[in-house]
N, C-alpha and C. Protein backbone atom coordinates (compact mmCIF):
# COMPACT_ATOMS: atom_id res chain seq x y z
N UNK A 1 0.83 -1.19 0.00
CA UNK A 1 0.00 0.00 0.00
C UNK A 1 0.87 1.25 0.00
N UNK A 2 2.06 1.37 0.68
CA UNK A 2 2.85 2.18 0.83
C UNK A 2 3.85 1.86 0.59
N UNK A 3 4.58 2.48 -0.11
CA UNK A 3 5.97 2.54 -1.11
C UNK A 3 7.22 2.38 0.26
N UNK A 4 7.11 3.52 1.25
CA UNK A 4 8.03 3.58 2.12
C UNK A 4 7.43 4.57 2.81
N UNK A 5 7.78 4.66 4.07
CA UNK A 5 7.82 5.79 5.27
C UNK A 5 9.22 5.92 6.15
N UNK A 6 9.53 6.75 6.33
CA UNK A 6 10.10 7.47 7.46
C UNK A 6 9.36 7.58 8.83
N UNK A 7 10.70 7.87 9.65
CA UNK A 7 10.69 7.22 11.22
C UNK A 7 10.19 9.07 11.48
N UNK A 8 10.48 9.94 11.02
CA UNK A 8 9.58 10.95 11.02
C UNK A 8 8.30 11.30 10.64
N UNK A 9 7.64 10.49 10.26
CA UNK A 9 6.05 10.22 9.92
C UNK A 9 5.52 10.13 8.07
N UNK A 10 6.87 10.82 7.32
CA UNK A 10 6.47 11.21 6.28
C UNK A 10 6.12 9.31 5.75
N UNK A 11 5.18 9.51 4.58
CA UNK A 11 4.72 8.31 4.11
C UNK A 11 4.30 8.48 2.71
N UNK A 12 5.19 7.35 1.62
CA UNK A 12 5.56 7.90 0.15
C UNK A 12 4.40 6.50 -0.26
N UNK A 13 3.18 7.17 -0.55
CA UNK A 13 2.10 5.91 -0.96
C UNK A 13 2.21 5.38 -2.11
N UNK A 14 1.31 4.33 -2.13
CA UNK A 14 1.65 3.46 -3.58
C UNK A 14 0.82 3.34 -4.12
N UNK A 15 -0.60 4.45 -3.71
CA UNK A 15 -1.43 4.39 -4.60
C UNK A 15 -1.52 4.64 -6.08
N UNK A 16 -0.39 5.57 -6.60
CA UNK A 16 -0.66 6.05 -7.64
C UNK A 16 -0.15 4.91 -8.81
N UNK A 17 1.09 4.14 -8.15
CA UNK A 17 1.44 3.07 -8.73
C UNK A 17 0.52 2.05 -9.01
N UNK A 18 -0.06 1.90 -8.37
CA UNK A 18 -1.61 0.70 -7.72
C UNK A 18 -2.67 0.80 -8.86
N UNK A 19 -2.81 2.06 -8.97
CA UNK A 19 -3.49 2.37 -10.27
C UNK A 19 -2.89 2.89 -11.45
N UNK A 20 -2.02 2.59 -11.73
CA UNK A 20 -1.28 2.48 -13.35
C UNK A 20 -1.14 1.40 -13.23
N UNK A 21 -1.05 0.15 -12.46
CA UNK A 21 -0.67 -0.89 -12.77
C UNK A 21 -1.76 -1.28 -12.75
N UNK A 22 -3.16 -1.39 -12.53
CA UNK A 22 -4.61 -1.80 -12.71
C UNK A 22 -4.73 -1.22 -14.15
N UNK A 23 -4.39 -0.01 -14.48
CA UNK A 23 -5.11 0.28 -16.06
C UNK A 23 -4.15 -0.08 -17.03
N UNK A 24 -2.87 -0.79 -16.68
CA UNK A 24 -1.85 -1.38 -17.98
C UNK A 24 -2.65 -3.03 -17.09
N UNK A 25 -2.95 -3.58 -16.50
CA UNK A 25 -3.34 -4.73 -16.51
C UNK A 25 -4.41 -4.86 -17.68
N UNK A 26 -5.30 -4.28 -17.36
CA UNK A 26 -6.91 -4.17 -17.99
C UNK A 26 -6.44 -4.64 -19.28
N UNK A 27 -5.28 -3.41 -19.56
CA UNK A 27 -4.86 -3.06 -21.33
C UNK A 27 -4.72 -4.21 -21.65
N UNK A 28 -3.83 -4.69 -21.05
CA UNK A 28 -3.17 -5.95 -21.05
C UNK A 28 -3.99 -7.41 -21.52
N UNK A 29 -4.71 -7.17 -20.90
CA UNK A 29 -6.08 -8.28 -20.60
C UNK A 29 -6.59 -8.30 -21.73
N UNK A 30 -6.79 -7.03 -22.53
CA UNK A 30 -7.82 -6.96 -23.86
C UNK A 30 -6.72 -7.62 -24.96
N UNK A 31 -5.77 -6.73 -24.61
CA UNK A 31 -4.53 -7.22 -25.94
C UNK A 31 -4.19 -8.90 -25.84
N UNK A 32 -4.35 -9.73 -24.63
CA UNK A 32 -3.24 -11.13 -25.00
C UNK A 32 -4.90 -11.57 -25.24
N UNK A 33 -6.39 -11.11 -25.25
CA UNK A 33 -7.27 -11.81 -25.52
C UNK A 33 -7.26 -11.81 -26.95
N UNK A 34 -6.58 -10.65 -27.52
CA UNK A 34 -6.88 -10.89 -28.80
C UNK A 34 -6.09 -11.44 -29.70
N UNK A 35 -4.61 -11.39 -29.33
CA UNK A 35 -3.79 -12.17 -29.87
C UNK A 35 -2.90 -12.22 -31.23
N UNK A 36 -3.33 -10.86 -31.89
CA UNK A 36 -3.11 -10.82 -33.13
C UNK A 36 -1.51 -10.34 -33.00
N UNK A 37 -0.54 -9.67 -34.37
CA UNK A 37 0.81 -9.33 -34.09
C UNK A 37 0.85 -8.05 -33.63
N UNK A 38 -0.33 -7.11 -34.27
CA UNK A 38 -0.31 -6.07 -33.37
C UNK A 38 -0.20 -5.89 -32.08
N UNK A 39 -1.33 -6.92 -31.29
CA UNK A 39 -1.78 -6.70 -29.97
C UNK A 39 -0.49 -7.45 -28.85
N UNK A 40 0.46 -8.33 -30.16
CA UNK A 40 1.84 -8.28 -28.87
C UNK A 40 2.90 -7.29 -29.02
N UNK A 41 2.39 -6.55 -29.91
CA UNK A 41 3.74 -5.60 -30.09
C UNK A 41 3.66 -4.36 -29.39
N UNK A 42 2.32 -4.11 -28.96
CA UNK A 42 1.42 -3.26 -28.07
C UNK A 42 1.71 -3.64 -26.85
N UNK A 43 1.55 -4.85 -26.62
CA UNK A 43 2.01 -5.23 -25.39
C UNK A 43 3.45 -5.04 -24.92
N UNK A 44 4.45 -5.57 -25.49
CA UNK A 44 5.83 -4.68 -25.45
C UNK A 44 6.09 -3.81 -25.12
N UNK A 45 5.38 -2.48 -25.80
CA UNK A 45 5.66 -1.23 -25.50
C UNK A 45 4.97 -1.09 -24.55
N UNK A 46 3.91 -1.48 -23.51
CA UNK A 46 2.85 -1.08 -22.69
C UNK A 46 4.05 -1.72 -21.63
N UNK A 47 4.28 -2.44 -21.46
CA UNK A 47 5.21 -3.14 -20.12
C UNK A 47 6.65 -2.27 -20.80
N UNK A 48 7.02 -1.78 -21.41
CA UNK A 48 8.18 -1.18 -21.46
C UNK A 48 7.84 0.19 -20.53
N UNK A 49 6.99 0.76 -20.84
CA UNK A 49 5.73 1.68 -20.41
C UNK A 49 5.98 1.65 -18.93
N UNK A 50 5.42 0.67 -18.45
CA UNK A 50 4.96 0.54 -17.03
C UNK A 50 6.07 0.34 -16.29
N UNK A 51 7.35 -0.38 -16.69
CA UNK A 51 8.66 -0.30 -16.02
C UNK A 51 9.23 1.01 -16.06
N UNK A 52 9.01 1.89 -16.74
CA UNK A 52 9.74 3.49 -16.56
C UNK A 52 8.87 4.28 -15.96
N UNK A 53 7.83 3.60 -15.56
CA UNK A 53 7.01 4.71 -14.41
C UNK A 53 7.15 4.16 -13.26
N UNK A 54 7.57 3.06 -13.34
CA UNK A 54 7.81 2.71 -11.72
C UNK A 54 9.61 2.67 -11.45
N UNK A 55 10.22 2.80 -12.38
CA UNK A 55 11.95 3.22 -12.51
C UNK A 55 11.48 4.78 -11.86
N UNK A 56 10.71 5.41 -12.60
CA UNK A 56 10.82 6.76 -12.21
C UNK A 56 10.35 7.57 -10.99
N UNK A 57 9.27 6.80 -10.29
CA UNK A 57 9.00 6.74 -8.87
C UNK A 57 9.76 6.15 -7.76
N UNK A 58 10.65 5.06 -8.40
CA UNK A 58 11.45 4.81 -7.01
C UNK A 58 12.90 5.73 -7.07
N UNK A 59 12.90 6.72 -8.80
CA UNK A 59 13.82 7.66 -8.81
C UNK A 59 13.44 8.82 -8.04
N UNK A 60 12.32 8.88 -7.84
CA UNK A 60 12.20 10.42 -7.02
C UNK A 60 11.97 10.12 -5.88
N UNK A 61 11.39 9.08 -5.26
CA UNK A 61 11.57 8.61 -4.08
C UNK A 61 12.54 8.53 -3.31
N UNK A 62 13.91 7.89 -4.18
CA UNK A 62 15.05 8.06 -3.15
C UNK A 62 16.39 9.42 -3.12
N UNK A 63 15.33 9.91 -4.33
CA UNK A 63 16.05 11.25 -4.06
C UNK A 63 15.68 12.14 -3.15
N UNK A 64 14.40 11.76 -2.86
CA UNK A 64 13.47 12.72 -1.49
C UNK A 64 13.87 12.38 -0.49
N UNK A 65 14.33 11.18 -0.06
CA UNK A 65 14.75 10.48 0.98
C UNK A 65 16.16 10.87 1.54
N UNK A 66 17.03 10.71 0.43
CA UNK A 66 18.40 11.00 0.39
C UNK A 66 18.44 12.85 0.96
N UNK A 67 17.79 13.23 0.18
CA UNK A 67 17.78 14.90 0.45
C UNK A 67 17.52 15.29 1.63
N UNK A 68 16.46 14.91 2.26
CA UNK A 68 15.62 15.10 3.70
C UNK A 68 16.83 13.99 4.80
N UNK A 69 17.50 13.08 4.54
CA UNK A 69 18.80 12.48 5.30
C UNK A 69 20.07 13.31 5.15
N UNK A 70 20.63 14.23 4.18
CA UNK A 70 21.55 15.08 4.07
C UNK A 70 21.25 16.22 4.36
N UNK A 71 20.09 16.85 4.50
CA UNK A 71 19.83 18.13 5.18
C UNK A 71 19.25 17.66 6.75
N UNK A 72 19.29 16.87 7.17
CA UNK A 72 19.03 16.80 8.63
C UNK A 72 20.24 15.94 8.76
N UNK A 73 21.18 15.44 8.74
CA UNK A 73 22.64 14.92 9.10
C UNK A 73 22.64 13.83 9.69
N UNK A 74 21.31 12.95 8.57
CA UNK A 74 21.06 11.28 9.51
C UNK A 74 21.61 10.50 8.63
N UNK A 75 21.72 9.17 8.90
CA UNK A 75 21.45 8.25 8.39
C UNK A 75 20.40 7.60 7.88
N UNK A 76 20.45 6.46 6.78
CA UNK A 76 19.24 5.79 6.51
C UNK A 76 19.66 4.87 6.55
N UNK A 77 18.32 3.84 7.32
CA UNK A 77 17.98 2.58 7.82
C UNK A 77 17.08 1.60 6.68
N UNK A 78 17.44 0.66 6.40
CA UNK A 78 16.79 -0.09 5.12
C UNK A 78 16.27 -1.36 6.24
N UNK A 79 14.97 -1.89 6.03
CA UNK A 79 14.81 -3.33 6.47
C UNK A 79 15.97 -4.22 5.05
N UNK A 80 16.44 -5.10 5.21
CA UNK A 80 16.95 -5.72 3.98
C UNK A 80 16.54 -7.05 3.84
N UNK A 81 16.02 -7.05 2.34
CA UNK A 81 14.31 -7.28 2.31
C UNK A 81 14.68 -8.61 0.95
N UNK A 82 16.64 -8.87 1.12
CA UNK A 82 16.91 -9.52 -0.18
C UNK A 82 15.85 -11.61 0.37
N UNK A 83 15.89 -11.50 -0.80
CA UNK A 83 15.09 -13.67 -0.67
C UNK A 83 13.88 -13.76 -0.01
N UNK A 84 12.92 -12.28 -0.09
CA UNK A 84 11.63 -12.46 0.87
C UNK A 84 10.75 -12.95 -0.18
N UNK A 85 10.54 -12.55 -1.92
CA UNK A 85 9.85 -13.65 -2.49
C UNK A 85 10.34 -14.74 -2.13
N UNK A 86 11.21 -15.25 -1.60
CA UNK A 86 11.40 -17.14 -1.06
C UNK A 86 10.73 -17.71 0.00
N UNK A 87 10.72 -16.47 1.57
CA UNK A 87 10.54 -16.61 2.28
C UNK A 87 9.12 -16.50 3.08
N UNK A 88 7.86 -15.36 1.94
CA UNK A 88 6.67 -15.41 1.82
C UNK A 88 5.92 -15.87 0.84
N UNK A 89 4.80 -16.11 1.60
CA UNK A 89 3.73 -16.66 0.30
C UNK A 89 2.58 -15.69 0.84
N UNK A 90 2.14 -15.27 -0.58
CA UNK A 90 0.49 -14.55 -0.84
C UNK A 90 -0.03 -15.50 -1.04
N UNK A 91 -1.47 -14.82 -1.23
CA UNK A 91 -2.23 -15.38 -2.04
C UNK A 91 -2.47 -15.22 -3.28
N UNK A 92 -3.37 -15.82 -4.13
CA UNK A 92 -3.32 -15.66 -5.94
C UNK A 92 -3.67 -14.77 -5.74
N UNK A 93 -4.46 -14.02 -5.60
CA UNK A 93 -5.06 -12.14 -5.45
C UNK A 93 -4.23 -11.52 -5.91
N UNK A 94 -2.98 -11.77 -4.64
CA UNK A 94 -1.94 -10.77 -4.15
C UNK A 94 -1.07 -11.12 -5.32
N UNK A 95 -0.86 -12.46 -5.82
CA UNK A 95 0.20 -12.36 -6.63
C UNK A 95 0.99 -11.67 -7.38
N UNK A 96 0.36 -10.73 -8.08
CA UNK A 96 1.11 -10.44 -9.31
C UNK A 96 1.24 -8.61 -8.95
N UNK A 97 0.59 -7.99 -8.12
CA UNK A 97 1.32 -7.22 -6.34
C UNK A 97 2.57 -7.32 -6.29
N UNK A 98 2.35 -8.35 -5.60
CA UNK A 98 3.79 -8.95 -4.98
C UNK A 98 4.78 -9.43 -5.75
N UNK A 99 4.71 -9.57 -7.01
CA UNK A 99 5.97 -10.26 -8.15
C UNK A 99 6.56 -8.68 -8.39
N UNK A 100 5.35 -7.55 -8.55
CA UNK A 100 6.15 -6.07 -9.09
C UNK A 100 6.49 -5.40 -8.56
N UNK A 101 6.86 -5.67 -7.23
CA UNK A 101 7.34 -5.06 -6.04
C UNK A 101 8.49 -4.79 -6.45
N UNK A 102 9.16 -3.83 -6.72
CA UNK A 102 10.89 -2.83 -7.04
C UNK A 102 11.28 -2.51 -5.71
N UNK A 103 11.26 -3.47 -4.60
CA UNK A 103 12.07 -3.19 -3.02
C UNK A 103 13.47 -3.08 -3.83
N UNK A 104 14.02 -4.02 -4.74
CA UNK A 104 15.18 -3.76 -4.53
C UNK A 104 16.23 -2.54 -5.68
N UNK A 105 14.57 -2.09 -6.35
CA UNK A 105 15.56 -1.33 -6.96
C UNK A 105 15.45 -0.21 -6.57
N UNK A 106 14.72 0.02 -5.35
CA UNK A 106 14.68 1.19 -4.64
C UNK A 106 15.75 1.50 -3.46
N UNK A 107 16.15 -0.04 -3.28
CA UNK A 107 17.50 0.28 -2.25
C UNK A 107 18.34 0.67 -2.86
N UNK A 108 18.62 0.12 -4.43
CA UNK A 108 19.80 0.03 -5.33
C UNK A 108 19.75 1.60 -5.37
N UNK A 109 18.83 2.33 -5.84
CA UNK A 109 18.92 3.59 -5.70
C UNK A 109 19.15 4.51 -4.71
N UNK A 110 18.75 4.39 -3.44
CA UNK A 110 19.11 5.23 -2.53
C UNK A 110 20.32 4.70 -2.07
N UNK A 111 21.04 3.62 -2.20
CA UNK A 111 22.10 3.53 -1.63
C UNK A 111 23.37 4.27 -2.48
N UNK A 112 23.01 3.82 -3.99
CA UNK A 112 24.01 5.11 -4.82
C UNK A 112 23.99 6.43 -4.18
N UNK A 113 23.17 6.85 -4.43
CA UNK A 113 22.64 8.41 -4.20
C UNK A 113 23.26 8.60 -2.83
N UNK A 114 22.54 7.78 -1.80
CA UNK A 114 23.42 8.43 -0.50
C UNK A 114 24.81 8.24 -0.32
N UNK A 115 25.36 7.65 -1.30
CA UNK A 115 27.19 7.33 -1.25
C UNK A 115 27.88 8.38 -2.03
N UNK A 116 27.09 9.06 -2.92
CA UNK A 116 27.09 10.15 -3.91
C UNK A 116 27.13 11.55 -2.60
N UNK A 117 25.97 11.64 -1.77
CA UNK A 117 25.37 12.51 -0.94
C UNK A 117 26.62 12.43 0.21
N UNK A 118 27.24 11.57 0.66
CA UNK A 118 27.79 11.34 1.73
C UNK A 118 27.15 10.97 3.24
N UNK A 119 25.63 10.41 2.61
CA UNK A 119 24.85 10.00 3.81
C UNK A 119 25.09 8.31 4.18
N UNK A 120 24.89 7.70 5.46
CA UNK A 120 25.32 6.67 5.29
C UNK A 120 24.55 5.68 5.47
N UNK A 121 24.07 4.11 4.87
CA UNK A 121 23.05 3.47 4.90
C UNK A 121 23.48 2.12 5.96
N UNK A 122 21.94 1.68 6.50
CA UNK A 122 22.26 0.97 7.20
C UNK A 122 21.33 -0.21 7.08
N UNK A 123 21.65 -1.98 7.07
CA UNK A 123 19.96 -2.05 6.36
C UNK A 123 19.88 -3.41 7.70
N UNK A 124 18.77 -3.62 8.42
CA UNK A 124 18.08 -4.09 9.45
C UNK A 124 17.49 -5.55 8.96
N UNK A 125 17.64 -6.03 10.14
CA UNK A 125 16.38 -7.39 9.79
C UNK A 125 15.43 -7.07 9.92
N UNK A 126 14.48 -7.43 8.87
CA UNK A 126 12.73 -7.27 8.68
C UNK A 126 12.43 -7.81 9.91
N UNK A 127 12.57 -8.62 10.40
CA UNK A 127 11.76 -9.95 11.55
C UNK A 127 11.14 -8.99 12.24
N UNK A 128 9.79 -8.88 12.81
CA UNK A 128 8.70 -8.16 13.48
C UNK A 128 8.89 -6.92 13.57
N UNK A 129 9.32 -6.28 12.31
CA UNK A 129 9.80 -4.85 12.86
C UNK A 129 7.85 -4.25 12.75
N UNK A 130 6.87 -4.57 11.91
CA UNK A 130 5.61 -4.19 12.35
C UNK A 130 4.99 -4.77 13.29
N UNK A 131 5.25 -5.68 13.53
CA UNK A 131 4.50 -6.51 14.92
C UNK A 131 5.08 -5.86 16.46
N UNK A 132 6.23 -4.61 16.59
CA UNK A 132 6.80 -4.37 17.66
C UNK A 132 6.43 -2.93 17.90
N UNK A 133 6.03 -2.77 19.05
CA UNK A 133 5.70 -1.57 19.44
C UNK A 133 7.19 -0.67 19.50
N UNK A 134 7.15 0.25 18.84
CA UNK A 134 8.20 1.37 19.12
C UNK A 134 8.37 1.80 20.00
N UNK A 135 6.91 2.26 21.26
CA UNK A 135 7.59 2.64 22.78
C UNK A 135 8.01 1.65 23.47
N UNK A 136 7.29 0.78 23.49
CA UNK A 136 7.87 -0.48 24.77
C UNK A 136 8.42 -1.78 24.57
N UNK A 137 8.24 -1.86 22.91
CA UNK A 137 9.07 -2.92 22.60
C UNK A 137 8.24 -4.59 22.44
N UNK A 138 7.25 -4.29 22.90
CA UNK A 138 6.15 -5.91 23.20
C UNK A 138 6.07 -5.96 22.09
N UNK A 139 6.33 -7.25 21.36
CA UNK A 139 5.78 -7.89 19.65
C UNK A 139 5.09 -9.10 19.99
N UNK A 140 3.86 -8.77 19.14
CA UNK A 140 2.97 -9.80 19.15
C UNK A 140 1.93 -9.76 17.87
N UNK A 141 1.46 -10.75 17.23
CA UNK A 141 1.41 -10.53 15.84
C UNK A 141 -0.43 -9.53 15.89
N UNK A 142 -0.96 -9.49 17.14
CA UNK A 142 -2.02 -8.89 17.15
C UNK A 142 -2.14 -7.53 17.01
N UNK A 143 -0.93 -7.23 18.13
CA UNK A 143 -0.78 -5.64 17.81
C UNK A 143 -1.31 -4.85 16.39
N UNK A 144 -0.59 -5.55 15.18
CA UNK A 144 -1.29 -5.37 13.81
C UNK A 144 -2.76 -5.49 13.73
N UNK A 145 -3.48 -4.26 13.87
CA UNK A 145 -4.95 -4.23 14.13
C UNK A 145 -5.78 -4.52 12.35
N UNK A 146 -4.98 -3.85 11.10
CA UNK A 146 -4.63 -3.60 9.87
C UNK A 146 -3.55 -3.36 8.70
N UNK A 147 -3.80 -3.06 8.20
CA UNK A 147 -2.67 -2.85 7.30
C UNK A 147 -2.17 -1.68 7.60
N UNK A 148 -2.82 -0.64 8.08
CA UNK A 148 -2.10 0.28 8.37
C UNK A 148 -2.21 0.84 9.77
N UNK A 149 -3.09 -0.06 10.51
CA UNK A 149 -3.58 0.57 12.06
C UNK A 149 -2.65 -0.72 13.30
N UNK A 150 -2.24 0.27 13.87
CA UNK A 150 -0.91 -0.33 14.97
C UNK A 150 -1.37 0.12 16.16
N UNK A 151 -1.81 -0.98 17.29
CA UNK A 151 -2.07 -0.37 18.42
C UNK A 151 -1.40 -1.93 19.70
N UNK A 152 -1.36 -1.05 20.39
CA UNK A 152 0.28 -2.02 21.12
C UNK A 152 -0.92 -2.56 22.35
N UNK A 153 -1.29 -3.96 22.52
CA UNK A 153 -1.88 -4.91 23.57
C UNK A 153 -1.18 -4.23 25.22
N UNK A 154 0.07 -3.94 25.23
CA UNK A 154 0.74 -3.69 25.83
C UNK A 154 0.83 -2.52 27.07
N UNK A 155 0.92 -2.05 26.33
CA UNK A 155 1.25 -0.09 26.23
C UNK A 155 0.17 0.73 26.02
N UNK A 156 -0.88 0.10 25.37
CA UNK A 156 -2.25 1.19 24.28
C UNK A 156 -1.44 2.20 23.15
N UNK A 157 -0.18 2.13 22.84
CA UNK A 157 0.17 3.13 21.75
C UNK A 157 0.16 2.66 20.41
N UNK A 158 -1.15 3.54 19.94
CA UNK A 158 -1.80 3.76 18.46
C UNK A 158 -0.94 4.49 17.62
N UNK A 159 -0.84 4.37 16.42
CA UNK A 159 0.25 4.80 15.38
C UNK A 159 -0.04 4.21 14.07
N UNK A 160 0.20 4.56 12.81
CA UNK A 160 0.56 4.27 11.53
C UNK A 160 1.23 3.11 11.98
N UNK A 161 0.76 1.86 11.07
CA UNK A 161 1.61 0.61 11.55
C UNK A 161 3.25 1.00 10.93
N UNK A 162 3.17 1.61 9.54
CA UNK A 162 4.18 1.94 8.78
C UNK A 162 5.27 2.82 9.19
N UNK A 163 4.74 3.81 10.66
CA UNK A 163 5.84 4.91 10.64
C UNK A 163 6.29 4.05 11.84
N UNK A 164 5.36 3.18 12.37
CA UNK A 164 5.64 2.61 13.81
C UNK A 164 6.83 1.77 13.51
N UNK A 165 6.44 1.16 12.33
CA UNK A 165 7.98 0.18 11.76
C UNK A 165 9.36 0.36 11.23
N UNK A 166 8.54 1.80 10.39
CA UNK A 166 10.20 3.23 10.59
C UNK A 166 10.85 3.13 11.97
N UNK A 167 9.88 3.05 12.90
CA UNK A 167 10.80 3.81 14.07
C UNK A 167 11.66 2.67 14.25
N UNK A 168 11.17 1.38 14.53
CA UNK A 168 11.81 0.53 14.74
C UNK A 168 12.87 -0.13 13.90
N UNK A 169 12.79 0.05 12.73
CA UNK A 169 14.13 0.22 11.88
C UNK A 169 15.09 1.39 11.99
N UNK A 170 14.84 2.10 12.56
CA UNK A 170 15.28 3.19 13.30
C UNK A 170 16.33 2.90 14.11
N UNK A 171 15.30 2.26 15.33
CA UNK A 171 15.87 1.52 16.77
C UNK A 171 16.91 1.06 16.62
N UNK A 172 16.87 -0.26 15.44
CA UNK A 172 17.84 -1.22 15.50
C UNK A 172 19.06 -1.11 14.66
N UNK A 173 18.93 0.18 13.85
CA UNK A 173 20.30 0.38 13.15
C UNK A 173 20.94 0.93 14.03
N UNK A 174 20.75 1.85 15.12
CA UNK A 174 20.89 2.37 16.14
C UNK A 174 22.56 3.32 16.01
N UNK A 175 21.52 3.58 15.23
CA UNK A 175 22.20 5.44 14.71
C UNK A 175 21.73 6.48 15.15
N UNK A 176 22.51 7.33 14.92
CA UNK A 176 22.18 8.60 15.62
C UNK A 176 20.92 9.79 14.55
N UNK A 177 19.70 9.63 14.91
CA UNK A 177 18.52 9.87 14.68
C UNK A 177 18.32 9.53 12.73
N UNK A 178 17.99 8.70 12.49
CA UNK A 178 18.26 8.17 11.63
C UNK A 178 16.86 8.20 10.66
N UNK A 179 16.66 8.59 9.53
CA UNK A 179 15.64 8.40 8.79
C UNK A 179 15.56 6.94 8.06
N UNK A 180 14.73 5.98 8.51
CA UNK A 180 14.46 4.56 8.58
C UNK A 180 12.90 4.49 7.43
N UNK A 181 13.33 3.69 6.72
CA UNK A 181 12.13 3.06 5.68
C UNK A 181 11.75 1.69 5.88
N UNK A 182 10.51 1.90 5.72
CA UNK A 182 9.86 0.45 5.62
C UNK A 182 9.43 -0.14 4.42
N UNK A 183 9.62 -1.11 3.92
CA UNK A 183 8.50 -1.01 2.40
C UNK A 183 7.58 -2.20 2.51
């Protein structure tokens, strides 16, 4: 649902992606029904299409990131997110979601850029970083009320599940105030 957030609240959504990739599906759908040489050569260019709009969102993404980490004098915190198609399973729904997921060419990018910037990256184990409360630390897979609603069994502290998991990628790179992404 969300591209990435920061341990400062900001949150870079994925709606807009969500829906270019629903209206090149559709396209998609009409063209391999029909089958002719046109309608694959259309197709070509439509997925050539759809990879430079999502090249070009995780380009401005980690240049926003990088910029807002070099003008406040942090670091950035990555969950590192390499063999997780191995390690999860969706469902068919979710599938084809989850196959166009660019996690890694969004690290590939901010990690240039911040080596360019002179900012320095740091990248975390995923393991419950949303299931863990940022004030007190209790993980438990309930806490996750939603996809995006975080409220701690524990503690009662309510939060963006997403910035709640910034923080805690935050926590554990355990740098000195560090702008932390989740994806």
């Amino acid at each position: 649902v969300n591209i990435a957030a920061t341990s400062e609240g900001q949150i870079f959504s994925g709606e807009r992606c969500k829906k270019v990739r629903q209206r090149y599906q559709r396209i998609k759908g009409k063209l391999q029904s029909t089958g002719t040489w046109n309608a694959k050569k259309h197709l070509k260019k439509l997925s050539k299409k759809e990879r430079m709009f999502k090249r070009d969102q995780n380009h401005c993404i980690s240049k926003e990131v990088v910029q807002i980490a070099k003008g406040t004098l942090s670091s950035i915190a990555l969950e590192d997110l390499s063999g997780i198609r191995d390690k999860v399973t969706v469902k068919k729904a979710q599938r084809e979601e989850h196959s166009k997921w660019a996690f890694a060419e969004l690290r590939q990018f901010i990690q240039y850029k911040s080596t360019v910037a002179g900012v320095k990256v740091f990248l975390v184990d995923p393991r419950n970083t949303s299931r863990q409360c940022s004030v007190c630390g209790y993980i438990d897979k309930k806490n996750r009320k939603s996809q995006s609603e975080f409220v701690c069994l524990e503690c009662g502290h309510t939060e963006n599940a997403d910035i709640n998991a910034a923080k805690n990628i935050a926590q554990r790179a355990a740098v000195n105030q560090p702008i932390a992404l989740c994806s």
